[in-house]
Protein backbone atom coordinates (compact mmCIF):
# COMPACT_ATOMS: atom_id res chain seq x y z
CA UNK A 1 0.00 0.00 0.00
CA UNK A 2 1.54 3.26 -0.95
CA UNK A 3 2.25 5.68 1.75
CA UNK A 4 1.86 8.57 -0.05
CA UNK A 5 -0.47 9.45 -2.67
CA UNK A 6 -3.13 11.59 -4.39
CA UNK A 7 -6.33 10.99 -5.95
CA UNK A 8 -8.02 12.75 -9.01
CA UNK A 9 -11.41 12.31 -10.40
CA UNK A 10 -12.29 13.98 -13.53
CA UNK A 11 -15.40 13.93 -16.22
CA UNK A 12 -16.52 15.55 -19.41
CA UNK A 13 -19.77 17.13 -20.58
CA UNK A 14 -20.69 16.97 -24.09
CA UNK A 15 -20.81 20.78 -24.90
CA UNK A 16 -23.78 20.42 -27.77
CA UNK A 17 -26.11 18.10 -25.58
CA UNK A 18 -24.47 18.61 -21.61
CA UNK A 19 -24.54 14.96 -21.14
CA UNK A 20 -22.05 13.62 -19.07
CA UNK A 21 -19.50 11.65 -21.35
CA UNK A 22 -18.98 7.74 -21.40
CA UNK A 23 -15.59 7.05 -22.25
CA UNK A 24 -14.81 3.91 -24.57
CA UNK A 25 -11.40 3.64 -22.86
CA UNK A 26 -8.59 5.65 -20.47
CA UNK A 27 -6.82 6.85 -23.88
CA UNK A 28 -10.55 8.26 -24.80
CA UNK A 29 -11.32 10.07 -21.53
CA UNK A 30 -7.44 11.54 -21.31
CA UNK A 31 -8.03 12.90 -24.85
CA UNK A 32 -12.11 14.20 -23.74
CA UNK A 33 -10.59 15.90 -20.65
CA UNK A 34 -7.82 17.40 -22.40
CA UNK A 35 -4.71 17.96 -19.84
CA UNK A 36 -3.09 21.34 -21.44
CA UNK A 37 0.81 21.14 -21.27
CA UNK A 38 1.49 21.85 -18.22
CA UNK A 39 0.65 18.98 -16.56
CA UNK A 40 4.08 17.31 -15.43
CA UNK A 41 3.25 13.36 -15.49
CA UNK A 42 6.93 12.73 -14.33
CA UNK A 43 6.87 12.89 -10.90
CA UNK A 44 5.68 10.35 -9.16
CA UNK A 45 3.96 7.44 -10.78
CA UNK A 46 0.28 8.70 -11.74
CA UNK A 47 -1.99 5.94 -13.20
CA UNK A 48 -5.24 5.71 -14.85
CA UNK A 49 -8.70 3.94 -14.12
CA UNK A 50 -12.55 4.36 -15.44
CA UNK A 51 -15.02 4.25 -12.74
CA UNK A 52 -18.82 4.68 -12.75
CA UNK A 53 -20.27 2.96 -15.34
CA UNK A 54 -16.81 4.81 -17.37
CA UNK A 55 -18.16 8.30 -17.28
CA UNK A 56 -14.97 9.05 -14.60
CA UNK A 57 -11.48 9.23 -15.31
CA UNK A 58 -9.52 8.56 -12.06
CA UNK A 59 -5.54 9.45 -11.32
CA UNK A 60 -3.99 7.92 -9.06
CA UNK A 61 -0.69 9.28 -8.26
CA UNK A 62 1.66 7.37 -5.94
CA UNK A 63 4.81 8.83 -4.64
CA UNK A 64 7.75 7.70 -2.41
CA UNK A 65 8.59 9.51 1.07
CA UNK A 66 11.33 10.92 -0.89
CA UNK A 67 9.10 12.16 -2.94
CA UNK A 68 7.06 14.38 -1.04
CA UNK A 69 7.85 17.88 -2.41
CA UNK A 70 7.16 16.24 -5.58
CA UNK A 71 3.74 15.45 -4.32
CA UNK A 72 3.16 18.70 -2.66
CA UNK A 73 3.95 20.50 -5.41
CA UNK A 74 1.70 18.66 -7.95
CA UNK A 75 -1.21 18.59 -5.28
CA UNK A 76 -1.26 22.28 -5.04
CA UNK A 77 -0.76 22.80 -8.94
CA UNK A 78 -4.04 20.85 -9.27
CA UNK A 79 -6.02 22.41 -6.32
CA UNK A 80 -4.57 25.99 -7.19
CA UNK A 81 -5.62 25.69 -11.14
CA UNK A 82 -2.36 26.10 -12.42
CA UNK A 83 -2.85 23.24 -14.21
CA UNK A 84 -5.20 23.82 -16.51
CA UNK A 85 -8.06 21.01 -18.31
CA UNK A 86 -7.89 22.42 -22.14
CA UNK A 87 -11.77 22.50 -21.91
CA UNK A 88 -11.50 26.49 -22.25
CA UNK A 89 -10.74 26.06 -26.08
CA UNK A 90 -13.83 27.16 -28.20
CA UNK A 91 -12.83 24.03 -30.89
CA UNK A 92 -12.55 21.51 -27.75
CA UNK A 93 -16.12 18.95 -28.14
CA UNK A 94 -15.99 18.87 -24.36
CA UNK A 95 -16.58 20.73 -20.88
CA UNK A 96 -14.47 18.63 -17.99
CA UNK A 97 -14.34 19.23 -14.92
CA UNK A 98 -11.90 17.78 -11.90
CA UNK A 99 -14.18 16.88 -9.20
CA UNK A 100 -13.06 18.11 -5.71
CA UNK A 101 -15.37 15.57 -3.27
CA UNK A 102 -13.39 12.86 -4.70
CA UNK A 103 -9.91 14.13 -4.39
CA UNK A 104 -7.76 13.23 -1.70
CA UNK A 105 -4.04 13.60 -0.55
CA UNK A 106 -2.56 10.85 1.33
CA UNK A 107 0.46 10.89 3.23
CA UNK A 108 1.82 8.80 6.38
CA UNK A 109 -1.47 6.27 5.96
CA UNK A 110 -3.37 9.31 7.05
CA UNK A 111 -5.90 10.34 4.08
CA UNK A 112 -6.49 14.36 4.73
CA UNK A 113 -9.26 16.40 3.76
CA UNK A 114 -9.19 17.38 -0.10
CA UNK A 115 -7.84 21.10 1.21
């Protein structure tokens, strides 16, 4: 069980009809949602799952102690909005959304509140 970790969950609206998007697969949704740039996939070792009936994209980002900084850092990149979902483009088929009563930040065994 990883010690540290954090925990994304993400989903798209169709922007024609506003239904919520069901993903064919995790290379669908990741391409739906649209991660701009500067998302930094490096640190730590993030990986992908569909849940709900795949209309959720879920990262799962597991770090070493060593790599707490790392985790820090990417945790308040994603709460602060740094990194941005590419949803704002007026070509992009999609409105996604990260969804904040399913995030959490692990660390020690001890899951904290989503602050």
């Amino acid at each position: 069980m990883a010690e540290r970790e954090l925990k994304y969950t993400f989903y798209s609206k169709d922007r024609e009809t506003d239904n919520v998007v069901t993903y064919s697969s995790v290379d669908n949704a990741k391409a739906c949602i649209g991660f701009s740039s500067d998302w930094d996939f490096t640190k730590g070792s993030p990986s992908w799952s569909l849940a709900e009936s795949n209309t959720r994209l879920v990262l799962t980002w597991v770090f070493t102690d060593s790599q707490a900084d790392d985790q820090l850092a990417v945790h308040n990149a994603v709460k602060g909005d740094t990194w941005k979902l590419t949803y704002a483009s007026d070509s992009h088929l999609f409105e996604s959304y990260r969804e904040d009563d399913k995030s959490h930040y692990k660390a020690w065994g001890d899951i904290r509140s989503k602050d």
